[in-house]
C-alpha atoms as a PDB file:
ATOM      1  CA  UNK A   1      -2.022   3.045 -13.975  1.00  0.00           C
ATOM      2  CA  UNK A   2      -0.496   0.354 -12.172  1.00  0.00           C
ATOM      3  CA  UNK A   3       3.047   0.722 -10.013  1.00  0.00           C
ATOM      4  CA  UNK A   4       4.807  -1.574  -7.890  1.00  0.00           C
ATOM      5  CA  UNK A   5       6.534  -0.618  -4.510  1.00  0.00           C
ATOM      6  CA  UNK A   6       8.724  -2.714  -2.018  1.00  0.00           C
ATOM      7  CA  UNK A   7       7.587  -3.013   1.682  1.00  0.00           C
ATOM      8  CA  UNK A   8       9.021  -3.819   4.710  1.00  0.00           C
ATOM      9  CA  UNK A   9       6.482  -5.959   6.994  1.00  0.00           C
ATOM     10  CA  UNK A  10       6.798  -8.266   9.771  1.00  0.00           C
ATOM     11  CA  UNK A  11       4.387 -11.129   9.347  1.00  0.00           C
ATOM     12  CA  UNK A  12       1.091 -12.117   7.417  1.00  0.00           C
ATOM     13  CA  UNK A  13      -1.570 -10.545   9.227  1.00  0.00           C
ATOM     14  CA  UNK A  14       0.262  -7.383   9.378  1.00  0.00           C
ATOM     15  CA  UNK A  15       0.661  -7.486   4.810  1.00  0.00           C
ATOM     16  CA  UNK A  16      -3.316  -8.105   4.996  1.00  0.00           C
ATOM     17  CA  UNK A  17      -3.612  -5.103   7.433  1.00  0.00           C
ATOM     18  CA  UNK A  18      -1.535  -2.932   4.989  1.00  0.00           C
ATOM     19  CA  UNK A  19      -3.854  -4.388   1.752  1.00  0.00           C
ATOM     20  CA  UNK A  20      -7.053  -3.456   3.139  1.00  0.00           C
ATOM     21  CA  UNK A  21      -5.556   0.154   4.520  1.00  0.00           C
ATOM     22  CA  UNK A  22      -4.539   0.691   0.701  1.00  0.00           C
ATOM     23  CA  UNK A  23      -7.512  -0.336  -0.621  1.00  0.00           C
ATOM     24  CA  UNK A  24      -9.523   2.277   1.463  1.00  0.00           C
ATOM     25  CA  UNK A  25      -7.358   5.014   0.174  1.00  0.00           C
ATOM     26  CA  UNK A  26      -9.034   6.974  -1.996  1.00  0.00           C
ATOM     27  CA  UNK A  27      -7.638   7.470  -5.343  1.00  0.00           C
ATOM     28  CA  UNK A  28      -6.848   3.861  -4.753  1.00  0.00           C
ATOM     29  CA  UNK A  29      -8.672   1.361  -7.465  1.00  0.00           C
ATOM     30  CA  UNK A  30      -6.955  -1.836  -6.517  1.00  0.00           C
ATOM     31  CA  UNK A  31      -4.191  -2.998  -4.235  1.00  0.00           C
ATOM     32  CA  UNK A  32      -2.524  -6.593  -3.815  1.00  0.00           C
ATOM     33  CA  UNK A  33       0.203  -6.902  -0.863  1.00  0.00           C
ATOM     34  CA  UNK A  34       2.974  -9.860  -1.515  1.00  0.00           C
ATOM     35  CA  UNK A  35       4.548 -10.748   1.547  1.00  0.00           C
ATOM     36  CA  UNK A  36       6.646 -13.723   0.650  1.00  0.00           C
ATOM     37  CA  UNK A  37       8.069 -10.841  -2.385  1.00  0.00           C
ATOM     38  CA  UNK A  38       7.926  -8.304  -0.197  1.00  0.00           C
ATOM     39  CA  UNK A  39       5.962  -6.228  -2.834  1.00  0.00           C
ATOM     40  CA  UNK A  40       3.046  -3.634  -2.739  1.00  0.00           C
ATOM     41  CA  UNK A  41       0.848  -3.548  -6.052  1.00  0.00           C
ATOM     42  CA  UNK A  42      -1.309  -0.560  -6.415  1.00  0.00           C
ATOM     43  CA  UNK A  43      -3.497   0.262  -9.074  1.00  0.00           C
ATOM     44  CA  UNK A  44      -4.506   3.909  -8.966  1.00  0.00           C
ATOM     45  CA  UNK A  45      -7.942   5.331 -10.142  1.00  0.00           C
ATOM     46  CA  UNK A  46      -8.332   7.523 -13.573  1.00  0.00           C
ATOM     47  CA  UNK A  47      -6.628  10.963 -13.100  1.00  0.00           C
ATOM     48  CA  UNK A  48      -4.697  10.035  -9.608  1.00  0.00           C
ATOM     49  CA  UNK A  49      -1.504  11.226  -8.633  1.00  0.00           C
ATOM     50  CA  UNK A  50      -0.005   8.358  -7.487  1.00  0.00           C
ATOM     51  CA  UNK A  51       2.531  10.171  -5.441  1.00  0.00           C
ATOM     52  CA  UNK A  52       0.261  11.903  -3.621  1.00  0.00           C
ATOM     53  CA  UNK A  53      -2.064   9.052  -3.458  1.00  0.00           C
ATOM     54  CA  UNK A  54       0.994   6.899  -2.462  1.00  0.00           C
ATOM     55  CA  UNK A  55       2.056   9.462   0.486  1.00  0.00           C
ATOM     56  CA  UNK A  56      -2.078   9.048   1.532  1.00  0.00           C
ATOM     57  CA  UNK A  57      -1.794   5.158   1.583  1.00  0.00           C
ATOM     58  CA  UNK A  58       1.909   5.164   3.662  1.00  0.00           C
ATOM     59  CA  UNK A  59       0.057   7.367   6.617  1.00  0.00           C
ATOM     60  CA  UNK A  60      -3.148   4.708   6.487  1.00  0.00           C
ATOM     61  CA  UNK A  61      -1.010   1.726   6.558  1.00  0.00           C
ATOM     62  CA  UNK A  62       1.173   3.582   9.616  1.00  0.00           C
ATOM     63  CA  UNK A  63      -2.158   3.535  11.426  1.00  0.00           C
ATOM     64  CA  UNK A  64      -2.878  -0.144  11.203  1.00  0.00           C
ATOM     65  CA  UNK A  65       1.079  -1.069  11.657  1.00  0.00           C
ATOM     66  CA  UNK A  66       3.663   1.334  12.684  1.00  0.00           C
ATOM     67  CA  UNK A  67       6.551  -1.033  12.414  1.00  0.00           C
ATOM     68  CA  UNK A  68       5.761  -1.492   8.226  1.00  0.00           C
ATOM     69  CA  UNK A  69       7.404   0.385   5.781  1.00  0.00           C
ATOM     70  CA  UNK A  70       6.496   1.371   1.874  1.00  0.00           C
ATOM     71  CA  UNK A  71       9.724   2.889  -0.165  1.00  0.00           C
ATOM     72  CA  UNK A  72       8.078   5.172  -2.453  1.00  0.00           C
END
């Protein structure tokens, strides 16, 4: 299952920072940050919750940036 959320971020290095946070979540298969859209793609693995997964990947990406935002 695939799902598309917007973001909030500040610059480039800080969208890459965010990818690679949600792409270490587990229950995570894939994820692609935009930050010219302003969009967070996240593909989730076979028999995820995505919410829960979601609230997993918002608390990661906190960690690497505390200033970024995902509205789930």
């Amino acid at each position: 299952m695939k799902r598309s959320y917007k973001i909030e971020v500040d610059c480039a290095n800080c969208a890459n920072k965010m990818e690679d946070a949600a792409k270490n979540t587990k229950g995570v298969k894939d994820a692609v940050v935009n930050f010219m859209a302003l969009k967070m793609n996240v593909e989730f693995e076979e028999g995820a919750d995505p919410k829960a997964v979601m609230q997993e990947v918002y608390a990661n990406c906190k960690k690497v940036g505390d200033d970024c935002e995902i509205f789930l």
